[in-house]
PDB file of N, CA and C in Angstrom:
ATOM      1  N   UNK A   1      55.887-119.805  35.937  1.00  0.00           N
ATOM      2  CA  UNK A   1      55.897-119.770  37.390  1.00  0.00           C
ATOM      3  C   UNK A   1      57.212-120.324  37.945  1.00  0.00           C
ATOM      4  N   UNK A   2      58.033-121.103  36.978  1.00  0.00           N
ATOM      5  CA  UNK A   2      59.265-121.765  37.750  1.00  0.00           C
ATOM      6  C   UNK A   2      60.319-120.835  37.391  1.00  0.00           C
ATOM      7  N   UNK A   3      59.845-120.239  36.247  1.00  0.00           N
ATOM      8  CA  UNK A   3      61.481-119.475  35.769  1.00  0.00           C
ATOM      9  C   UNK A   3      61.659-118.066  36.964  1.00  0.00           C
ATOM     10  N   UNK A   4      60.559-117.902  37.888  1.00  0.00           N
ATOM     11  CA  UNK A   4      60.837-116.892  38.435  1.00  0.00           C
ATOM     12  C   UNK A   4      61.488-117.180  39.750  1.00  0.00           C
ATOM     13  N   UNK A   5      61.127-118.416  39.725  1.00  0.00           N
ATOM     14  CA  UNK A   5      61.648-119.012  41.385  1.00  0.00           C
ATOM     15  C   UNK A   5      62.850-119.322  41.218  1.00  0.00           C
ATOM     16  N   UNK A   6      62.926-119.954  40.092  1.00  0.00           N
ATOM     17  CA  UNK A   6      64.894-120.559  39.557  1.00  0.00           C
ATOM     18  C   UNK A   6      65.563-119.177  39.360  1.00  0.00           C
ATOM     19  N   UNK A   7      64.979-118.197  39.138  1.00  0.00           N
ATOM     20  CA  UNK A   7      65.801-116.980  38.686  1.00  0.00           C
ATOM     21  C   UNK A   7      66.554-116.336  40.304  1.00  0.00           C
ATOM     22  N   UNK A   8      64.970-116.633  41.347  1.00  0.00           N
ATOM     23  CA  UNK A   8      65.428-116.604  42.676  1.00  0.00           C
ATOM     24  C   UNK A   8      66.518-117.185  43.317  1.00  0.00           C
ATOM     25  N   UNK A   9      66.589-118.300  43.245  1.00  0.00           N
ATOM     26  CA  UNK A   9      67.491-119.520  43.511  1.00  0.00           C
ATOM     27  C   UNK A   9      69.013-119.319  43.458  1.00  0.00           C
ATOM     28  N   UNK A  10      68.578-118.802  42.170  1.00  0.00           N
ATOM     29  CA  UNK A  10      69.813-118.566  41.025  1.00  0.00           C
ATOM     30  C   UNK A  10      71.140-116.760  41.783  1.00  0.00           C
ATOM     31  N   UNK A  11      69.952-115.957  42.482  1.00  0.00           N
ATOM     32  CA  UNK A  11      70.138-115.185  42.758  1.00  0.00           C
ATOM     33  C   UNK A  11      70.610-114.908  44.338  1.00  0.00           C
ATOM     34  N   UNK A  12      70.048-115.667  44.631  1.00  0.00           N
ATOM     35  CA  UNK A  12      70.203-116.138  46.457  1.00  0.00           C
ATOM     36  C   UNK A  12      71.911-116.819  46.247  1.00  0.00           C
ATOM     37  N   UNK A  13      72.105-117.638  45.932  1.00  0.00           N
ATOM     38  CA  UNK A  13      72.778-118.724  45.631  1.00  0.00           C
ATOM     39  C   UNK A  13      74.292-117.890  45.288  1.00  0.00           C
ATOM     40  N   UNK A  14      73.910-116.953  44.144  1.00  0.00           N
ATOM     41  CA  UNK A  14      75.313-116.033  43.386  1.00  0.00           C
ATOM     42  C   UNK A  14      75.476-114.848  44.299  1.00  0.00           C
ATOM     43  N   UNK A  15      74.696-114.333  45.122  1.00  0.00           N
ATOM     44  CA  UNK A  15      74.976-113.835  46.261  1.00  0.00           C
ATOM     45  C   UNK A  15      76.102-114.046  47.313  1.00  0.00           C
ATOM     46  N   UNK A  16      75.449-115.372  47.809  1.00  0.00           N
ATOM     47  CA  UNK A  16      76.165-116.418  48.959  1.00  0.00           C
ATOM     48  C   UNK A  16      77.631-116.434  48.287  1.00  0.00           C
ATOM     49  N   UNK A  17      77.713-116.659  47.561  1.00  0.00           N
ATOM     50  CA  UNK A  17      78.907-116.908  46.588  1.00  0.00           C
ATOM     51  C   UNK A  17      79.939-115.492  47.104  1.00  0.00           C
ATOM     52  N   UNK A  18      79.112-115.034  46.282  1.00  0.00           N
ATOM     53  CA  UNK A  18      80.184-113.553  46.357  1.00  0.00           C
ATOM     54  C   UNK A  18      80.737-113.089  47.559  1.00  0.00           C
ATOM     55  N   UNK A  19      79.660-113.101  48.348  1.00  0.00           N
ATOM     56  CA  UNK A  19      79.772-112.521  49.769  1.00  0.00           C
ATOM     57  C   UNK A  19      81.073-113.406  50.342  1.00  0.00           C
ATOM     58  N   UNK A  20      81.286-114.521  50.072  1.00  0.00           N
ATOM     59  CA  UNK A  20      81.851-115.534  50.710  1.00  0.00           C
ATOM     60  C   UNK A  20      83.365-115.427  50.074  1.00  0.00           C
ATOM     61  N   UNK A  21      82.811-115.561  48.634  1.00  0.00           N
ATOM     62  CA  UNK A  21      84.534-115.479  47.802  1.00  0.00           C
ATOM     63  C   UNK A  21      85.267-115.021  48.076  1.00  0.00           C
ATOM     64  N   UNK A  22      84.911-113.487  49.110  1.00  0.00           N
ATOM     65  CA  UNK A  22      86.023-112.073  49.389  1.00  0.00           C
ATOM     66  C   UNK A  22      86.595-113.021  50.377  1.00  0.00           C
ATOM     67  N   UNK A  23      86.329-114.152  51.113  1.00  0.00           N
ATOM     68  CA  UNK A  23      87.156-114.282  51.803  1.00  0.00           C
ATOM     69  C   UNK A  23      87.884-115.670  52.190  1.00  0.00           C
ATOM     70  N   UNK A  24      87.237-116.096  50.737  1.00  0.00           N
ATOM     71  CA  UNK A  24      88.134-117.699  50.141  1.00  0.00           C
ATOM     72  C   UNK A  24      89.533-116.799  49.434  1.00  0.00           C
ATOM     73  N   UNK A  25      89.304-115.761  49.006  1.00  0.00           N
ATOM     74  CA  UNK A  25      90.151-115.248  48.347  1.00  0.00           C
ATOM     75  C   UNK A  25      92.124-115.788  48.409  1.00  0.00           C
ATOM     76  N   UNK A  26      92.578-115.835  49.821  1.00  0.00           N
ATOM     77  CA  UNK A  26      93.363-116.332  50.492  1.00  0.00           C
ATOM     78  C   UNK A  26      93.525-117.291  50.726  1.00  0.00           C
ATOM     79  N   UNK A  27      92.216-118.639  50.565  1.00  0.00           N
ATOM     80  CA  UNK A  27      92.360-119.841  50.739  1.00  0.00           C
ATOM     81  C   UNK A  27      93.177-120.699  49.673  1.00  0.00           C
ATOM     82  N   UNK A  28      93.205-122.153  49.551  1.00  0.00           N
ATOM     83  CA  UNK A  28      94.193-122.944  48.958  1.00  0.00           C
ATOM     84  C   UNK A  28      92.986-123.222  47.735  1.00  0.00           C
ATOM     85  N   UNK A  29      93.656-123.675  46.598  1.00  0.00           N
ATOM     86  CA  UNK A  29      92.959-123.867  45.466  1.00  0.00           C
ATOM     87  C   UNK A  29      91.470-124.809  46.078  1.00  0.00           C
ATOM     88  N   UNK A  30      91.900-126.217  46.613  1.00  0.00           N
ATOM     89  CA  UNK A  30      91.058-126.560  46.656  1.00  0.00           C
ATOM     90  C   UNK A  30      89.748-126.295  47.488  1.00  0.00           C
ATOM     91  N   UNK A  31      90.368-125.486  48.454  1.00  0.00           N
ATOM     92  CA  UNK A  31      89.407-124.827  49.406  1.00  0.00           C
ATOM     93  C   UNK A  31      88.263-124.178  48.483  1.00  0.00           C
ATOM     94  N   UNK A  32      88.563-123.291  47.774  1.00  0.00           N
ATOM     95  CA  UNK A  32      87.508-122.707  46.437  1.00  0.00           C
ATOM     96  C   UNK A  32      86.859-123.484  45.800  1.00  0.00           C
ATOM     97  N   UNK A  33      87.529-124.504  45.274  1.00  0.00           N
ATOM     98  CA  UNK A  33      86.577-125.744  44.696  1.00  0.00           C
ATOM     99  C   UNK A  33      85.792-126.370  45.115  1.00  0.00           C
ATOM    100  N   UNK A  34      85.707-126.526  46.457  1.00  0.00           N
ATOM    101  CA  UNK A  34      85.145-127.670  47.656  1.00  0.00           C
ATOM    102  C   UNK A  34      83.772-126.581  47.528  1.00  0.00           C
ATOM    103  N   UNK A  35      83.953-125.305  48.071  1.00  0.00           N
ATOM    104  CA  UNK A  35      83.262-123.927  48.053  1.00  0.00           C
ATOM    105  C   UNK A  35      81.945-123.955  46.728  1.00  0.00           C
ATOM    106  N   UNK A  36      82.560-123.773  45.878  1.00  0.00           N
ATOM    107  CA  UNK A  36      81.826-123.939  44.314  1.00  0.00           C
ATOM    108  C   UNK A  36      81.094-125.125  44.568  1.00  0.00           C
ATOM    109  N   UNK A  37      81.659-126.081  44.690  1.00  0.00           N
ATOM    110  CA  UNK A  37      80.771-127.439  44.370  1.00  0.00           C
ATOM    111  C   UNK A  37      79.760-127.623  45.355  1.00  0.00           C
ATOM    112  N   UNK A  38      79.864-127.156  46.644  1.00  0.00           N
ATOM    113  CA  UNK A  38      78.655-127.182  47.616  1.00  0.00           C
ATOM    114  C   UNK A  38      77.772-126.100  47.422  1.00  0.00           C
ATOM    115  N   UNK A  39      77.964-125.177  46.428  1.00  0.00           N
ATOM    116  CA  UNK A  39      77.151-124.129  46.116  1.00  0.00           C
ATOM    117  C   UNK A  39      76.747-124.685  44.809  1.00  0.00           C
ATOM    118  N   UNK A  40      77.079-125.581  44.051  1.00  0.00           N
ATOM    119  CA  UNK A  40      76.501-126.146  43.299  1.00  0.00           C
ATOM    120  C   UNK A  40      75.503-127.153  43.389  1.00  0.00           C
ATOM    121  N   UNK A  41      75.867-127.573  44.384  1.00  0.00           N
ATOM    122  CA  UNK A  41      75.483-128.942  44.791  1.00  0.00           C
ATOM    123  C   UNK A  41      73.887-128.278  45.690  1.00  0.00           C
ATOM    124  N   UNK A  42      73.764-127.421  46.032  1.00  0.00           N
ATOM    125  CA  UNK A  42      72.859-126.441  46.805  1.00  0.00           C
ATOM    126  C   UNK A  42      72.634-125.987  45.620  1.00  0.00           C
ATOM    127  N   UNK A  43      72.685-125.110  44.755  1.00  0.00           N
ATOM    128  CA  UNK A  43      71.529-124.909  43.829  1.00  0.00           C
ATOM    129  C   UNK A  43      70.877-126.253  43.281  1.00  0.00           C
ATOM    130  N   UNK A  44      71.884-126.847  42.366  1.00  0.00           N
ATOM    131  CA  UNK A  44      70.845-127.937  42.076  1.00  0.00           C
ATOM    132  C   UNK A  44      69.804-128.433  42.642  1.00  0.00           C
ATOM    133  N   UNK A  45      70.348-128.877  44.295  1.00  0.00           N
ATOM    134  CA  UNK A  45      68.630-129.426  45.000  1.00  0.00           C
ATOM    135  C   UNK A  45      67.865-128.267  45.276  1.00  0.00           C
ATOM    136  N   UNK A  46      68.087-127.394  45.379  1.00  0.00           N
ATOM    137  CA  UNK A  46      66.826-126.134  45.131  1.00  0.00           C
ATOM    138  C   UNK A  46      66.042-126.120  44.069  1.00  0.00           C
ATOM    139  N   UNK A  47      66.968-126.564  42.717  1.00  0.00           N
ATOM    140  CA  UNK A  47      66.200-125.999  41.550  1.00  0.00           C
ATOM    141  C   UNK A  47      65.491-127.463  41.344  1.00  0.00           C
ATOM    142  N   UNK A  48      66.179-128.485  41.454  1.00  0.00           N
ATOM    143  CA  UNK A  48      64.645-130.090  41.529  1.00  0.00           C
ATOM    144  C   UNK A  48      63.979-129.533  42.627  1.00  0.00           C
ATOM    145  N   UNK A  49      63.825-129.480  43.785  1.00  0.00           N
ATOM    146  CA  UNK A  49      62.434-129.007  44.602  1.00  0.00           C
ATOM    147  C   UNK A  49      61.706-128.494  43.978  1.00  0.00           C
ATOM    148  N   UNK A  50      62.247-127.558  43.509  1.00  0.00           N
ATOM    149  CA  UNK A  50      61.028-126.530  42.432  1.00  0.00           C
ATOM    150  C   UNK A  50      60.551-127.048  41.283  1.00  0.00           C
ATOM    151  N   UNK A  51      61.371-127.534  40.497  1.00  0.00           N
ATOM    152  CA  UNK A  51      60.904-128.315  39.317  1.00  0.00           C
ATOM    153  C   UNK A  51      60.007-129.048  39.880  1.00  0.00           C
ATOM    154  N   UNK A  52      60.267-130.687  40.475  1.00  0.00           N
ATOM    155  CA  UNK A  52      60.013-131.738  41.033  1.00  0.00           C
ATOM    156  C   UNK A  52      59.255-131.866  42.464  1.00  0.00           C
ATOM    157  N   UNK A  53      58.097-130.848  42.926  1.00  0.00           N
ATOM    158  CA  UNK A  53      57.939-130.891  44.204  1.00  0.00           C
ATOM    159  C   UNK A  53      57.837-132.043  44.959  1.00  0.00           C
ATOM    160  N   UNK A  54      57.129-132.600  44.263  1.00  0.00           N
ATOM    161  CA  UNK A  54      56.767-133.809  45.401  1.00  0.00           C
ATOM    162  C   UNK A  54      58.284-135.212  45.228  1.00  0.00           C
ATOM    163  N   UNK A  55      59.181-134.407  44.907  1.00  0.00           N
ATOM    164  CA  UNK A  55      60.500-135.607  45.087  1.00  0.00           C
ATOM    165  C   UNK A  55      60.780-135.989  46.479  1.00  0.00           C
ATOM    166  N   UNK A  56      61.448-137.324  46.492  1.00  0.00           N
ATOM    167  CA  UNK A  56      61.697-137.750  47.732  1.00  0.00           C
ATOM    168  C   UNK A  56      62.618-136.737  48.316  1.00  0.00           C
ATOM    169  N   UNK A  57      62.576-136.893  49.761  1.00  0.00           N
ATOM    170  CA  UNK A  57      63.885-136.326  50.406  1.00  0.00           C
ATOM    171  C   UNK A  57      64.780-137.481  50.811  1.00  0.00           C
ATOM    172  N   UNK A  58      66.079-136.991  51.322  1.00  0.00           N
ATOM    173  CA  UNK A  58      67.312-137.646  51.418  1.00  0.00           C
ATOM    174  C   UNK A  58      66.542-139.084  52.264  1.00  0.00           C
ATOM    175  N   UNK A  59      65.799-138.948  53.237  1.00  0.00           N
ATOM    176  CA  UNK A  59      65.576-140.075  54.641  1.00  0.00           C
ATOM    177  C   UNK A  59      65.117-141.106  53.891  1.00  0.00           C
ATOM    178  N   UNK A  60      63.958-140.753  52.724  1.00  0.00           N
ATOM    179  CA  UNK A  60      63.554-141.915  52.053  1.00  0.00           C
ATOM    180  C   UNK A  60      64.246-142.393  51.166  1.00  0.00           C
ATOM    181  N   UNK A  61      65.214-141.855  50.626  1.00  0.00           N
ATOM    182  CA  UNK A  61      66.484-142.846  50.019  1.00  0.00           C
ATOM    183  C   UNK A  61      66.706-143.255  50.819  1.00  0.00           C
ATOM    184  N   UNK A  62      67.919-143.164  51.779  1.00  0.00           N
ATOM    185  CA  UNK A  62      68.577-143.778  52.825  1.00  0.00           C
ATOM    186  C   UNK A  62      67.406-145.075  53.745  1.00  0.00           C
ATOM    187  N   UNK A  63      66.193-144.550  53.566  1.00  0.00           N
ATOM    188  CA  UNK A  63      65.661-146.129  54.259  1.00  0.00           C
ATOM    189  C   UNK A  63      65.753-146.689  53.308  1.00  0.00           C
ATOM    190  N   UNK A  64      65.350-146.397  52.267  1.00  0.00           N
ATOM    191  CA  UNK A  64      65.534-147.801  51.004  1.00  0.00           C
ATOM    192  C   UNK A  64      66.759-148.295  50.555  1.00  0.00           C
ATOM    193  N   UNK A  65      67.727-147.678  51.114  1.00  0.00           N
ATOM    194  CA  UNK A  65      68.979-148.006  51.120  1.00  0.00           C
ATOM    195  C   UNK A  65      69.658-149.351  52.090  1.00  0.00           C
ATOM    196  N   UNK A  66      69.308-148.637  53.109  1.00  0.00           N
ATOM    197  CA  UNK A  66      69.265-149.452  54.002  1.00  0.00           C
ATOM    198  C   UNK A  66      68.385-150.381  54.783  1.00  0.00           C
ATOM    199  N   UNK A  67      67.143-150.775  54.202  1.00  0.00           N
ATOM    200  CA  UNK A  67      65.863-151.625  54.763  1.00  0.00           C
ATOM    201  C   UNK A  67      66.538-152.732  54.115  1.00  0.00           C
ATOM    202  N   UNK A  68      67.009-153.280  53.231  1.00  0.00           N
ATOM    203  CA  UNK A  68      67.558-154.779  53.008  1.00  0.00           C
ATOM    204  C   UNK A  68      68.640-155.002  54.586  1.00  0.00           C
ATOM    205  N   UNK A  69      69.506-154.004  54.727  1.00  0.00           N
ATOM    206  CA  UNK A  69      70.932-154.289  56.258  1.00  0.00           C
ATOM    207  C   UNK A  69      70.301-154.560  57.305  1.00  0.00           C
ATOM    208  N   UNK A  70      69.077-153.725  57.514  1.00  0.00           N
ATOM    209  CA  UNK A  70      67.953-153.858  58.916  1.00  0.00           C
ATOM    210  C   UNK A  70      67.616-154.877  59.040  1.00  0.00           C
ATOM    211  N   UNK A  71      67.106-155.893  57.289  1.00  0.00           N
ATOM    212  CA  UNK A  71      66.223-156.800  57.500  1.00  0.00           C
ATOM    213  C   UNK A  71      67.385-157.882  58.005  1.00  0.00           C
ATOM    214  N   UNK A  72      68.442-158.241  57.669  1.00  0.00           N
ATOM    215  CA  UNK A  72      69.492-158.947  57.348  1.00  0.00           C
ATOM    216  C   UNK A  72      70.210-159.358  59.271  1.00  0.00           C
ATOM    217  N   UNK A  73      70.118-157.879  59.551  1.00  0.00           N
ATOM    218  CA  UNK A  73      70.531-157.790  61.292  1.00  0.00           C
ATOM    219  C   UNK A  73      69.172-158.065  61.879  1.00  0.00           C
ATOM    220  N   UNK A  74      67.909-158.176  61.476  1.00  0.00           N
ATOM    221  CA  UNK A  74      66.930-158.572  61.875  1.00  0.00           C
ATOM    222  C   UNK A  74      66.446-157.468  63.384  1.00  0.00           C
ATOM    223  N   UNK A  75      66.837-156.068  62.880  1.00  0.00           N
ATOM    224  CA  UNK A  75      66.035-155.208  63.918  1.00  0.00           C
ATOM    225  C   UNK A  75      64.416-154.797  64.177  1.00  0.00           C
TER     226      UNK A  75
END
């Protein structure tokens, strides 16, 4: 059941890519790289959602990140 959704993911994802590349084509090296890695960085959390459903999202890191600074400023 996951390999069909990651295959999705996988497919959505190399799409976006392509469509997009035609017109990084002209851009500066790192412009492409920056490109890749946020399309990397976007599959990966697609493919833990799916793996991992019930994982935290970003807000509940970031409060546990920051609930010691809150307590400290005493809000």
């Amino acid at each position: 059941m996951i390999l069909p959704q990651l295959a999705g993911i996988t497919a959505v994802s190399g799409t976006i890519a392509y469509l997009e590349w035609r017109h990084l084509r002209t851009s500066p090296r790192k412009d492409r790289g920056v490109f890749l890695a946020f399309i990397g960085i976007g599959w990966l959390m697609a493919a833990l959602l799916v793996i991992f459903p019930k994982l935290p999202g970003p807000t509940t890191w970031l409060d546990a990140l920051f609930k010691p600074l809150f307590k400290w400023m005493s809000f």
